[in-house]
PDB file of N, CA and C in Angstrom:
ATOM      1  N   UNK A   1      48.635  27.270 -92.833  1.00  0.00           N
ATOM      2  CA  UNK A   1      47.491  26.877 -92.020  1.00  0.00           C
ATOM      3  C   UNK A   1      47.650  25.429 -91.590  1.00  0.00           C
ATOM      4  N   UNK A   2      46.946  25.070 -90.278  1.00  0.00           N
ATOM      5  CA  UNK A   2      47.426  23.648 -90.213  1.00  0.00           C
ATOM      6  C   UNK A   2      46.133  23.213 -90.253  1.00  0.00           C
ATOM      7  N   UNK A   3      46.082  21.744 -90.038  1.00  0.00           N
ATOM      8  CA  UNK A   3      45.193  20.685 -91.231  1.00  0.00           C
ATOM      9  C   UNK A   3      43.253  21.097 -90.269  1.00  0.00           C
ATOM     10  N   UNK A   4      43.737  21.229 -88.989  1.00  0.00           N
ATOM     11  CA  UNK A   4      41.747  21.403 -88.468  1.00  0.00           C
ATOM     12  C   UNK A   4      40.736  23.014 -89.061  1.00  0.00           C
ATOM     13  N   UNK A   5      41.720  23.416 -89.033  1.00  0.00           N
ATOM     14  CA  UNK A   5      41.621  24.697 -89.413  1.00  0.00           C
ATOM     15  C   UNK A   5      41.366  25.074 -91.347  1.00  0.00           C
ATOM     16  N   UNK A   6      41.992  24.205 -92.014  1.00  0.00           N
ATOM     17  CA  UNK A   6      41.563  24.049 -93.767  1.00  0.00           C
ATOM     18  C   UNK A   6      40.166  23.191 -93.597  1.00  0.00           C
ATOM     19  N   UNK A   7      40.107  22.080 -92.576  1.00  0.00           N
ATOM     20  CA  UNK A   7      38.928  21.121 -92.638  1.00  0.00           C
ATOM     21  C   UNK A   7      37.958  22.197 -92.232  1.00  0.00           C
ATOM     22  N   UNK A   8      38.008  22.917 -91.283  1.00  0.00           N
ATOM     23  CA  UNK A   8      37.391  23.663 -90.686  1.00  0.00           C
ATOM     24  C   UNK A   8      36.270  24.809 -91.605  1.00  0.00           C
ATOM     25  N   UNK A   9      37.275  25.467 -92.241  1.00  0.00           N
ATOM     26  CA  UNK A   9      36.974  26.222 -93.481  1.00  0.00           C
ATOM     27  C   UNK A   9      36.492  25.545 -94.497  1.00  0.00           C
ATOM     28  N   UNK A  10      37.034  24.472 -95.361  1.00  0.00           N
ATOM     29  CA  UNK A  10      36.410  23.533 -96.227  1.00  0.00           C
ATOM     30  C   UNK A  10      35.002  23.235 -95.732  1.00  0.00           C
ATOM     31  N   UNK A  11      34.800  22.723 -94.922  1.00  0.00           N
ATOM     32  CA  UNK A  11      33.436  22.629 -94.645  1.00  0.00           C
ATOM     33  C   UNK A  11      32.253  23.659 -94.337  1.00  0.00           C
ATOM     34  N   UNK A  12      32.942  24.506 -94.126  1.00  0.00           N
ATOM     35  CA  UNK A  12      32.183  26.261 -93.817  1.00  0.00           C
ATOM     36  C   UNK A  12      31.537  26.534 -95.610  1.00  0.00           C
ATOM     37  N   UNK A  13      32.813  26.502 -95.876  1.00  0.00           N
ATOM     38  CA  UNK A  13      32.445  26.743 -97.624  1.00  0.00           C
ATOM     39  C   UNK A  13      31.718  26.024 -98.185  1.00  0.00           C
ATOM     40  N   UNK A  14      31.863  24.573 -97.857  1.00  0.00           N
ATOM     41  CA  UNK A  14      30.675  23.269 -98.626  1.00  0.00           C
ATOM     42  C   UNK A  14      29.393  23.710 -98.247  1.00  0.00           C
ATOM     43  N   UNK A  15      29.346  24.130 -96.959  1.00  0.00           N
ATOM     44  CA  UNK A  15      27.454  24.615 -95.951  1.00  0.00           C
ATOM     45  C   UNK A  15      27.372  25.655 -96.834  1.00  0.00           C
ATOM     46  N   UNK A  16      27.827  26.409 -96.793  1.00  0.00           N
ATOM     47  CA  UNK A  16      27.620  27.800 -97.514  1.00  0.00           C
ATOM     48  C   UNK A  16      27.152  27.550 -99.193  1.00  0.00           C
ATOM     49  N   UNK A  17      27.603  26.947 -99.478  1.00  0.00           N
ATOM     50  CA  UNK A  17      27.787  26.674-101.348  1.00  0.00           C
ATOM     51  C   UNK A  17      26.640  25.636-101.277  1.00  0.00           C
ATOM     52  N   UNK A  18      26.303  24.754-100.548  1.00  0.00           N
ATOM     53  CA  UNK A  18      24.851  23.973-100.527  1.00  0.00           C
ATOM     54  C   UNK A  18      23.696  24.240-100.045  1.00  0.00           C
ATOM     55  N   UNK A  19      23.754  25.349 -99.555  1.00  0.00           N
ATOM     56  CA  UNK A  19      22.295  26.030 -98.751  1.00  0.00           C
ATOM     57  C   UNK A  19      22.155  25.056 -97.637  1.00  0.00           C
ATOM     58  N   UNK A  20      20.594  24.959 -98.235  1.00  0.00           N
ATOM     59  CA  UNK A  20      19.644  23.744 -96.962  1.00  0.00           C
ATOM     60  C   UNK A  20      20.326  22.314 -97.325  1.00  0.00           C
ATOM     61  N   UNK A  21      20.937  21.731 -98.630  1.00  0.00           N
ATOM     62  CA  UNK A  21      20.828  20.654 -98.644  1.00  0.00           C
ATOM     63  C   UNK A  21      22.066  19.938 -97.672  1.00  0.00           C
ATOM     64  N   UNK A  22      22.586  20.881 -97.120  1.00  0.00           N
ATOM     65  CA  UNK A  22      23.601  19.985 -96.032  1.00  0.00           C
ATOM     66  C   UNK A  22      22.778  20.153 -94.528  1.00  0.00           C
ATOM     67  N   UNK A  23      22.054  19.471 -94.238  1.00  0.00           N
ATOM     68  CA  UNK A  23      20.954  19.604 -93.109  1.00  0.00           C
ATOM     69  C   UNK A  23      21.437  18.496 -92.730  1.00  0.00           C
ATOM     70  N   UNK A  24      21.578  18.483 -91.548  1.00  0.00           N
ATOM     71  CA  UNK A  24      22.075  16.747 -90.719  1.00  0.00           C
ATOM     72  C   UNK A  24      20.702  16.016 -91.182  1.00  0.00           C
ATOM     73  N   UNK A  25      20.689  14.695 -90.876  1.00  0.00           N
ATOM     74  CA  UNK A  25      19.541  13.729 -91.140  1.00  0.00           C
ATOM     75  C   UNK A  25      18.801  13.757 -90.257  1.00  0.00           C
ATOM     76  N   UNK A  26      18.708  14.077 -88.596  1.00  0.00           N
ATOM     77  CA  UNK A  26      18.008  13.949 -87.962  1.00  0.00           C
ATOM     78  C   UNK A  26      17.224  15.224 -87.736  1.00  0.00           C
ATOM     79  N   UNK A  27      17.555  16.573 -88.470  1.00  0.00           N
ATOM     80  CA  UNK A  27      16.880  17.817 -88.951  1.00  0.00           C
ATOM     81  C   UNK A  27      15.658  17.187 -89.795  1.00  0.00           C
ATOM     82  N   UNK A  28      16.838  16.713 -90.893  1.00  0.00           N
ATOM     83  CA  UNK A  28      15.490  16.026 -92.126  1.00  0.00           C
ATOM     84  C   UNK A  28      14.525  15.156 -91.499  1.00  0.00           C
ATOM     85  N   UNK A  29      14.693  14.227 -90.663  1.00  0.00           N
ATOM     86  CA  UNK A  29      13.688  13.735 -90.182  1.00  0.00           C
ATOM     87  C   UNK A  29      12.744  14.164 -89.368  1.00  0.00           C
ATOM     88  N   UNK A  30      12.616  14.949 -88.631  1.00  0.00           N
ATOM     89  CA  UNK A  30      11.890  16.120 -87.560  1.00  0.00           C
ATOM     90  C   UNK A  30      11.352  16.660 -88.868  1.00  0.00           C
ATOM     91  N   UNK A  31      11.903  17.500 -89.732  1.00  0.00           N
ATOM     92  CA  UNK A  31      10.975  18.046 -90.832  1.00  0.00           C
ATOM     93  C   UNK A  31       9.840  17.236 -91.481  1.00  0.00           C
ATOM     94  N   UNK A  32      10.391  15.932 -92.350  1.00  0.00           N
ATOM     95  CA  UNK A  32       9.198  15.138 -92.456  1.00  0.00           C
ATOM     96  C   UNK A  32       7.943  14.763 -91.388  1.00  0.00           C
ATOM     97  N   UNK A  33       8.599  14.710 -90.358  1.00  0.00           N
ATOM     98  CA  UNK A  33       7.510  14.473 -89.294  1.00  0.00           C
ATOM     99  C   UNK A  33       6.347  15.689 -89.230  1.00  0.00           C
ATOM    100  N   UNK A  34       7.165  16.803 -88.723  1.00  0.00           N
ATOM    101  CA  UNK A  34       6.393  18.200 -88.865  1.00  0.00           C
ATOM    102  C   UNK A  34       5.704  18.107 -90.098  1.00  0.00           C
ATOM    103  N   UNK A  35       5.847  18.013 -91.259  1.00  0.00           N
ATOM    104  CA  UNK A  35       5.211  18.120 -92.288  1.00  0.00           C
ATOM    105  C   UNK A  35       3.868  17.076 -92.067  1.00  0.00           C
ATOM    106  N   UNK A  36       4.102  15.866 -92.375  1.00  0.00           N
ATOM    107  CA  UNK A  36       2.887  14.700 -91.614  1.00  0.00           C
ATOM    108  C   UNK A  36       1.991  15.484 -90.769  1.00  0.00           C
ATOM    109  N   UNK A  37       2.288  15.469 -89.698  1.00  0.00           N
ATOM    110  CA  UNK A  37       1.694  16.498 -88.696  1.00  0.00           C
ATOM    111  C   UNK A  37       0.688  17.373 -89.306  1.00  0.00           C
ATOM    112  N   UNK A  38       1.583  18.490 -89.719  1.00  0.00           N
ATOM    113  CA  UNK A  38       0.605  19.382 -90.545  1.00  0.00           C
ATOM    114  C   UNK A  38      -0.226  19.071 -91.085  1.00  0.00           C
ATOM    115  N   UNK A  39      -0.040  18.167 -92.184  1.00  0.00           N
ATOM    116  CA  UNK A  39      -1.413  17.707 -93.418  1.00  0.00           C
ATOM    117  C   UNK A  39      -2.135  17.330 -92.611  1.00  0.00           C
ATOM    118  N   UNK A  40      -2.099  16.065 -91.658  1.00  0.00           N
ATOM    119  CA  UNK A  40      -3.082  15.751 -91.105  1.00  0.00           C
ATOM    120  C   UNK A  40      -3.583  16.746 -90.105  1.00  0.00           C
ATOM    121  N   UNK A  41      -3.394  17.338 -89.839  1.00  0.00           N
ATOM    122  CA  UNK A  41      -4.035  18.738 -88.981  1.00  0.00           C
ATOM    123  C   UNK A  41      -5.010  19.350 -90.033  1.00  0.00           C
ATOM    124  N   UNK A  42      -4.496  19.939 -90.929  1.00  0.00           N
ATOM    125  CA  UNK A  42      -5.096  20.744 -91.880  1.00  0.00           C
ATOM    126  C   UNK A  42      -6.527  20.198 -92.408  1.00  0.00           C
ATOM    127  N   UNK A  43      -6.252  18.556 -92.825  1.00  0.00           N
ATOM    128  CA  UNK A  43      -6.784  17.862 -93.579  1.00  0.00           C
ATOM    129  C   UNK A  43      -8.404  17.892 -92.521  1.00  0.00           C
ATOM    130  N   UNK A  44      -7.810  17.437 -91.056  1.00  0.00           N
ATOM    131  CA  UNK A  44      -8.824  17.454 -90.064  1.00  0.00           C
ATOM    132  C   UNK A  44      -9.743  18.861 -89.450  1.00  0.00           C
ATOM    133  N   UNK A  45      -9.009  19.824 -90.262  1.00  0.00           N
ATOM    134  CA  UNK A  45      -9.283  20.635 -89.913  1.00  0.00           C
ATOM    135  C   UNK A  45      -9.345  21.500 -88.782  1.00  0.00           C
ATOM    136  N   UNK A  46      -8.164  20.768 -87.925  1.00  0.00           N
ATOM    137  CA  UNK A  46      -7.576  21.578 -86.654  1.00  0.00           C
ATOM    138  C   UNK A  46      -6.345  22.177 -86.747  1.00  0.00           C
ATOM    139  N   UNK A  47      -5.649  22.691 -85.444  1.00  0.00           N
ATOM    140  CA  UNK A  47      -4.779  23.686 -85.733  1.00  0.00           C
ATOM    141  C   UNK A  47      -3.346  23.080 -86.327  1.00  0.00           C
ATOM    142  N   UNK A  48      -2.803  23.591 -87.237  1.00  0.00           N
ATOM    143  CA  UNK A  48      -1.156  22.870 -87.797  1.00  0.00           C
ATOM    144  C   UNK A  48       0.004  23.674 -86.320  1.00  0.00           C
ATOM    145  N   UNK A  49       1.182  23.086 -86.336  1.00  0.00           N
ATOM    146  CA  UNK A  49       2.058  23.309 -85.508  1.00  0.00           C
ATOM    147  C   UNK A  49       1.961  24.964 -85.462  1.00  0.00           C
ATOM    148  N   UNK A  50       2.198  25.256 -86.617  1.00  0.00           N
ATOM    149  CA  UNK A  50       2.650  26.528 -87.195  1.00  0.00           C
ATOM    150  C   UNK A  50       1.589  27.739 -86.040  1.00  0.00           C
ATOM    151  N   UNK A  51       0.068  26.985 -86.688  1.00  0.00           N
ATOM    152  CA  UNK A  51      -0.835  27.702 -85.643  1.00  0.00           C
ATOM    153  C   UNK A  51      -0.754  27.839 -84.167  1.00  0.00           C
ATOM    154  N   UNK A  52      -0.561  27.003 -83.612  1.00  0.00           N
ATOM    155  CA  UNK A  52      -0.561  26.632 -82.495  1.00  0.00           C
ATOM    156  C   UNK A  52       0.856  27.165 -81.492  1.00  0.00           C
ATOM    157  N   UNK A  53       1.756  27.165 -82.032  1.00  0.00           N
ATOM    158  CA  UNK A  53       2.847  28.686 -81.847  1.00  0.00           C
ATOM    159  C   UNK A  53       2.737  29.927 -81.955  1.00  0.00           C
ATOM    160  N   UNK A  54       1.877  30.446 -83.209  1.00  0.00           N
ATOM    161  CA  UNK A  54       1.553  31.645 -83.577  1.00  0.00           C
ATOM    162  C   UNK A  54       0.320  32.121 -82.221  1.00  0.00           C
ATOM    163  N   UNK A  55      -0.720  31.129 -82.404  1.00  0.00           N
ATOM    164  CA  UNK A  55      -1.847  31.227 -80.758  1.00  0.00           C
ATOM    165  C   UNK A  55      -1.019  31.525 -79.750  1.00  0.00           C
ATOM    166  N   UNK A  56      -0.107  30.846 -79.519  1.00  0.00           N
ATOM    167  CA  UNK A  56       0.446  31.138 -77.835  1.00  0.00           C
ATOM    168  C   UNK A  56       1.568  32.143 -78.046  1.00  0.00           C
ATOM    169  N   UNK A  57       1.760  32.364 -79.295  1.00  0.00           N
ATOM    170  CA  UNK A  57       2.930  34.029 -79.027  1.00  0.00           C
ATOM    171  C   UNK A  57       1.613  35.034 -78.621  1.00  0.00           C
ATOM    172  N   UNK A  58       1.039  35.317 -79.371  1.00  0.00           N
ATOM    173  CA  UNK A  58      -0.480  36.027 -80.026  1.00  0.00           C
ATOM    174  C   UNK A  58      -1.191  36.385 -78.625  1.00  0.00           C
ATOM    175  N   UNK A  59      -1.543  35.255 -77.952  1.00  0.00           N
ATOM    176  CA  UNK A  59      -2.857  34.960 -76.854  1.00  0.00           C
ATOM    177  C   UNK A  59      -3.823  35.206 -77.824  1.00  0.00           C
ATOM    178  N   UNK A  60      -3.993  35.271 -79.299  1.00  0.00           N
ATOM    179  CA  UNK A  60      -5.253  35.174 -79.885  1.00  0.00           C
ATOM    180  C   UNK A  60      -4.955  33.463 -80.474  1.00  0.00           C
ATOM    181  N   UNK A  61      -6.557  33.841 -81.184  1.00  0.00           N
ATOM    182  CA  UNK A  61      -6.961  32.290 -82.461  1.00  0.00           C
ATOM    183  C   UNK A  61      -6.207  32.523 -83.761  1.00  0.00           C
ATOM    184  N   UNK A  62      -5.326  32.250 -83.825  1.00  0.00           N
ATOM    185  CA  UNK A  62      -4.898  31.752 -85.230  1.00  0.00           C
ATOM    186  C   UNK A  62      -4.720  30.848 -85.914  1.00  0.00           C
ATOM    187  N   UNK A  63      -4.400  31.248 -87.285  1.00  0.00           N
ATOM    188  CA  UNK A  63      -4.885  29.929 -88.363  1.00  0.00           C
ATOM    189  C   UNK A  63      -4.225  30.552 -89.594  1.00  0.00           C
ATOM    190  N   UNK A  64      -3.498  29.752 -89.993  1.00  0.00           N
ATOM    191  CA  UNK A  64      -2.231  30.457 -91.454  1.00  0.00           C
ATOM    192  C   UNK A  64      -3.309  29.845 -92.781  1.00  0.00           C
ATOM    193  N   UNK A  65      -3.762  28.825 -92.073  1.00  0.00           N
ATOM    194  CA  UNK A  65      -4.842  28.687 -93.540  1.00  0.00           C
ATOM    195  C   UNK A  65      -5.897  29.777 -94.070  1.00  0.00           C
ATOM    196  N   UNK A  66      -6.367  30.636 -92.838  1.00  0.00           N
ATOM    197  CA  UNK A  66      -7.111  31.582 -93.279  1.00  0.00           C
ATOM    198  C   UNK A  66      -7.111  32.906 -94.795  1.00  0.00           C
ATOM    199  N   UNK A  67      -6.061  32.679 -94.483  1.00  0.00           N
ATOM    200  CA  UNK A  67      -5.189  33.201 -96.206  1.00  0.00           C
ATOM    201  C   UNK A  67      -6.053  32.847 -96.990  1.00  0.00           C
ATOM    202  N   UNK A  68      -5.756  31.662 -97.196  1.00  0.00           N
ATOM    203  CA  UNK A  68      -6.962  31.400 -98.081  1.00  0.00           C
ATOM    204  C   UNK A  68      -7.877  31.826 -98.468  1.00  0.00           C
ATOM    205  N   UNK A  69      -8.827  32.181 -97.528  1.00  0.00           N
ATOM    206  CA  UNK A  69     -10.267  32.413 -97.423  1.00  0.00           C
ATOM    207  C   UNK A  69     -10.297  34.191 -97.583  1.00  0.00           C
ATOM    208  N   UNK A  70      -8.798  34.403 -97.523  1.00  0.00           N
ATOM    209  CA  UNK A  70      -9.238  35.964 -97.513  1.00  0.00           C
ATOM    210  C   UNK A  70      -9.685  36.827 -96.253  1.00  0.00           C
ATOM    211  N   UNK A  71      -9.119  35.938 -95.052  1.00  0.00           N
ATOM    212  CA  UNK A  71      -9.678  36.502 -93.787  1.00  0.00           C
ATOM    213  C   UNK A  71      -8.259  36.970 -92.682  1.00  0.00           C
ATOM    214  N   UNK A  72      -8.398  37.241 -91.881  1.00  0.00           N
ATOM    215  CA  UNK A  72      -7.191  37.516 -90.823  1.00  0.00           C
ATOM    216  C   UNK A  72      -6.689  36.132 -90.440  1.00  0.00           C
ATOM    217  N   UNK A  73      -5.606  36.370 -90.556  1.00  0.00           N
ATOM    218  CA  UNK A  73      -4.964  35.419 -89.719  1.00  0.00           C
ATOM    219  C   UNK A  73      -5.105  35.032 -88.475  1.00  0.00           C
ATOM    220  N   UNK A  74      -5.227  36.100 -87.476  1.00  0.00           N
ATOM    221  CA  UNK A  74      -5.985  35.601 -85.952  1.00  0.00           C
ATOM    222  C   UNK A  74      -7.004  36.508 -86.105  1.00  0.00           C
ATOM    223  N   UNK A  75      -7.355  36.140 -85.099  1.00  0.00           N
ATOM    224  CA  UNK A  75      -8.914  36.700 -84.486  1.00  0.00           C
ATOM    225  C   UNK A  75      -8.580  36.862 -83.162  1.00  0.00           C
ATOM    226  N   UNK A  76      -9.517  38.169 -82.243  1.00  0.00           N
ATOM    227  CA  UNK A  76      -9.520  37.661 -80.619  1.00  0.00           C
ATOM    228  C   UNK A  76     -10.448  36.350 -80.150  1.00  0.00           C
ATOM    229  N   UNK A  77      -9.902  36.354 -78.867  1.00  0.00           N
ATOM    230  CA  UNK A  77     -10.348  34.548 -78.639  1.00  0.00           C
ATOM    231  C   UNK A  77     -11.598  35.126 -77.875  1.00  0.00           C
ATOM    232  N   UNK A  78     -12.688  34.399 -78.141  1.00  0.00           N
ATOM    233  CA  UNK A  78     -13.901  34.444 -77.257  1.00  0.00           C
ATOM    234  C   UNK A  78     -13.886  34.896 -75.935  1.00  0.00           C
ATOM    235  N   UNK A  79     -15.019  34.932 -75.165  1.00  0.00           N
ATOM    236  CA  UNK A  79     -14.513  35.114 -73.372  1.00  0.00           C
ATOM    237  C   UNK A  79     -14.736  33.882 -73.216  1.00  0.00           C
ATOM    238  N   UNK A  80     -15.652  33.028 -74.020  1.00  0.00           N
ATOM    239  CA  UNK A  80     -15.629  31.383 -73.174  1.00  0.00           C
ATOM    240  C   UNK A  80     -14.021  30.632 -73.112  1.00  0.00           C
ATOM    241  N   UNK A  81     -13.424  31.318 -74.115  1.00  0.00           N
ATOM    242  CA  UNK A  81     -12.077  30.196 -74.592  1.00  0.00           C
ATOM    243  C   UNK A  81     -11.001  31.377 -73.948  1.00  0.00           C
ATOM    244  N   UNK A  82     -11.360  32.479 -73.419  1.00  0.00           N
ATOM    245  CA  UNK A  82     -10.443  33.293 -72.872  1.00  0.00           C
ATOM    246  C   UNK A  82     -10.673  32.457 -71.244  1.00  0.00           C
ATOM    247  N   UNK A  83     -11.697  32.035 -70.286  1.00  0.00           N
ATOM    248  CA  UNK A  83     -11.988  31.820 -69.441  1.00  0.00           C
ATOM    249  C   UNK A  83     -11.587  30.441 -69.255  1.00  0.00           C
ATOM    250  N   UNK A  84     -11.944  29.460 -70.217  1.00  0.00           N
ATOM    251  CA  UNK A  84     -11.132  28.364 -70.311  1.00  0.00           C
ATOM    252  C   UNK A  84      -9.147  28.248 -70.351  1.00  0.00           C
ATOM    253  N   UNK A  85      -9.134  29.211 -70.953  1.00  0.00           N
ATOM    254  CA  UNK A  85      -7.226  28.983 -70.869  1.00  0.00           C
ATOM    255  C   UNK A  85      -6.908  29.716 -69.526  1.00  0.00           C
ATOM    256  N   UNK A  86      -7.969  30.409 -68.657  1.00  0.00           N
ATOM    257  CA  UNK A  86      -7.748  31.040 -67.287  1.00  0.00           C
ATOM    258  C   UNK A  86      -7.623  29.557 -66.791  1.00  0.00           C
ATOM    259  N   UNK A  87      -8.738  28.758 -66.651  1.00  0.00           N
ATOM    260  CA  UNK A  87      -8.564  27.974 -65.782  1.00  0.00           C
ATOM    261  C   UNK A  87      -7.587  26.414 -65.746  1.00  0.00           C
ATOM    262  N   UNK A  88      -7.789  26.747 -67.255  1.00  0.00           N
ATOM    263  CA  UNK A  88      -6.584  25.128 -67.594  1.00  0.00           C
ATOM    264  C   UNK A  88      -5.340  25.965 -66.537  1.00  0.00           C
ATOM    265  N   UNK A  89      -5.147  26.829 -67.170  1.00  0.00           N
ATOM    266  CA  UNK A  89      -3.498  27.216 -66.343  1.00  0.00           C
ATOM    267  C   UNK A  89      -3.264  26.981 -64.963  1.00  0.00           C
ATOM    268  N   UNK A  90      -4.397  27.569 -64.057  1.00  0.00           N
ATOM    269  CA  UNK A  90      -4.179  27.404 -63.105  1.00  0.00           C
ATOM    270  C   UNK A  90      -4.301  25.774 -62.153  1.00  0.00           C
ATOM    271  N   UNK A  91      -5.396  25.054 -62.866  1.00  0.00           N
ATOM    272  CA  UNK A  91      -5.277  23.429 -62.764  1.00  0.00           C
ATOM    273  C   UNK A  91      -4.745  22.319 -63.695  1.00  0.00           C
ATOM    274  N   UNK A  92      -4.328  23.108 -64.679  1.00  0.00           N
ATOM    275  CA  UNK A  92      -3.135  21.934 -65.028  1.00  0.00           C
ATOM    276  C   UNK A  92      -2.441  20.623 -64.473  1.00  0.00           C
ATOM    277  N   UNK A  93      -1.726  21.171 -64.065  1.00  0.00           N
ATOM    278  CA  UNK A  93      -1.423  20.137 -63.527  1.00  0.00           C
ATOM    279  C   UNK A  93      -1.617  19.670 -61.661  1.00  0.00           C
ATOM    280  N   UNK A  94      -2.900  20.083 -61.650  1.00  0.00           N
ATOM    281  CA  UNK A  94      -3.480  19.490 -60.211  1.00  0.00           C
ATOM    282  C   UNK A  94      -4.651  18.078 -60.406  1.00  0.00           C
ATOM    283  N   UNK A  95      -3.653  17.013 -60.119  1.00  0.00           N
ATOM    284  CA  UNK A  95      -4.568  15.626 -60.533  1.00  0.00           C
ATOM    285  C   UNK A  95      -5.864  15.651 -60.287  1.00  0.00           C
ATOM    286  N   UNK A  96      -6.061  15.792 -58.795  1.00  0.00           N
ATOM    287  CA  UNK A  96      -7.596  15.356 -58.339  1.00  0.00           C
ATOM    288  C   UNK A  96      -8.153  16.607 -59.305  1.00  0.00           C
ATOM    289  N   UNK A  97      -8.179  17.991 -59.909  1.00  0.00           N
ATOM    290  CA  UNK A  97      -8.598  18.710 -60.647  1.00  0.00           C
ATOM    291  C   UNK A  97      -9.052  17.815 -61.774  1.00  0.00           C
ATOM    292  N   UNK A  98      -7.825  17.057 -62.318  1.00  0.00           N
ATOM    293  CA  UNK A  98      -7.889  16.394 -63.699  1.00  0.00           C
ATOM    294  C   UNK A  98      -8.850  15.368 -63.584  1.00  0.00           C
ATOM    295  N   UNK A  99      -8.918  14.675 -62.432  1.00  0.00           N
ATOM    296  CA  UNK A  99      -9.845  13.456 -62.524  1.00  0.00           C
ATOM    297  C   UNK A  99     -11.387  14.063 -61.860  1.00  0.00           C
ATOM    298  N   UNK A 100     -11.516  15.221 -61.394  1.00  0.00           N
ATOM    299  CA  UNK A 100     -13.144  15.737 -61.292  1.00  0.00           C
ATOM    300  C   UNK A 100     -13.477  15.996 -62.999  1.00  0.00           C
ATOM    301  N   UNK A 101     -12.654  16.558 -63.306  1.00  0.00           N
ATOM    302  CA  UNK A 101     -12.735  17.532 -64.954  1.00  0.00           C
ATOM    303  C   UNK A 101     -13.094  16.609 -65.718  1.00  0.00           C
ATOM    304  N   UNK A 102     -12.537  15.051 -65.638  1.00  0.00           N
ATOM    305  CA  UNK A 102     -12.528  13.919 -66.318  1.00  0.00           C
ATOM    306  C   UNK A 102     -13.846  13.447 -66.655  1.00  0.00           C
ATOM    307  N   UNK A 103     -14.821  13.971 -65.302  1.00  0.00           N
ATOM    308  CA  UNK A 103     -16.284  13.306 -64.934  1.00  0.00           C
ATOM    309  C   UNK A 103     -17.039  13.920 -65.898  1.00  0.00           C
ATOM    310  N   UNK A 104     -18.211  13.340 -66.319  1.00  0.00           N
ATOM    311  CA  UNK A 104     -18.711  14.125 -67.853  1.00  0.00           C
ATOM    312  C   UNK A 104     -20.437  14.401 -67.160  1.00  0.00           C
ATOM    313  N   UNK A 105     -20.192  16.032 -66.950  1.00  0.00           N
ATOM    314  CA  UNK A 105     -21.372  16.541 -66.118  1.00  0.00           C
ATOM    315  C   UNK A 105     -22.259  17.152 -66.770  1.00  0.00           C
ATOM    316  N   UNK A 106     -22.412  16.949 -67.888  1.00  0.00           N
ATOM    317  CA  UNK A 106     -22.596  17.317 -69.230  1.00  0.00           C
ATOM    318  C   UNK A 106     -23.196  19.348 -69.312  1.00  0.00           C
ATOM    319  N   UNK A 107     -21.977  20.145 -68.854  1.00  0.00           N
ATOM    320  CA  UNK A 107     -21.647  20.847 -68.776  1.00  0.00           C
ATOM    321  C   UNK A 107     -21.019  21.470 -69.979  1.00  0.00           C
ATOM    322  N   UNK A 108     -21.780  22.456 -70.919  1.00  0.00           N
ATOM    323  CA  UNK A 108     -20.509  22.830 -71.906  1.00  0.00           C
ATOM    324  C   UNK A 108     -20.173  24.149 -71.756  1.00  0.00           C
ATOM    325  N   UNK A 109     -19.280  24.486 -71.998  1.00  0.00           N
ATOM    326  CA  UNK A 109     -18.426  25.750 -71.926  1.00  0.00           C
ATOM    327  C   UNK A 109     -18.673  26.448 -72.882  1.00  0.00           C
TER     328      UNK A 109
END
């Protein structure tokens, strides 16, 4: 065998034989971050990353903390918050939309 090809393998075998702990550093760091993230989500009692992926695979409300409580993990989403993600989508990103929306008409949804 010639020498890229033993390095090649040697190192296949080291990943393999260490699991997770051969994770580049800038993996590990994105993880700590994500983690931060989370607690303080949780702590505040809004949605963690985790949720907020699971919502937009879903199109429902979910929440991994609900476990907890002994309840479903999602729920269907209201018609107010079904009617609201109608219209974010379609004005997203239309400014003068964003800066009427901005005006506080004391309107609640």
């Amino acid at each position: 065998m010639n020498f890229p090809i033993k390095l090649l393998s040697l190192l296949s075998l080291l990943a393999i034989a260490n699991g997770c702990a051969f994770i580049p550093a800038p993996l590990l760091y994105m993880n700590n971050i994500k983690t931060v993230y989370d607690t303080v989500s949780f702590i505040n009692d809004s949605p963690t990353s985790n949720d907020i992926v699971l919502s937009s695979l879903t199109g429902m409300n979910c929440r991994v903390s609900n476990v907890i409580d002994d309840l479903d993990v999602c729920s269907e989403k209201s018609s107010t918050e079904k009617m609201q993600d109608y219209v974010n989508q379609d004005y997203e990103s239309d400014e003068v939309f964003q800066k009427l929306a901005s005006i506080d008409t004391d309107i609640i949804w």
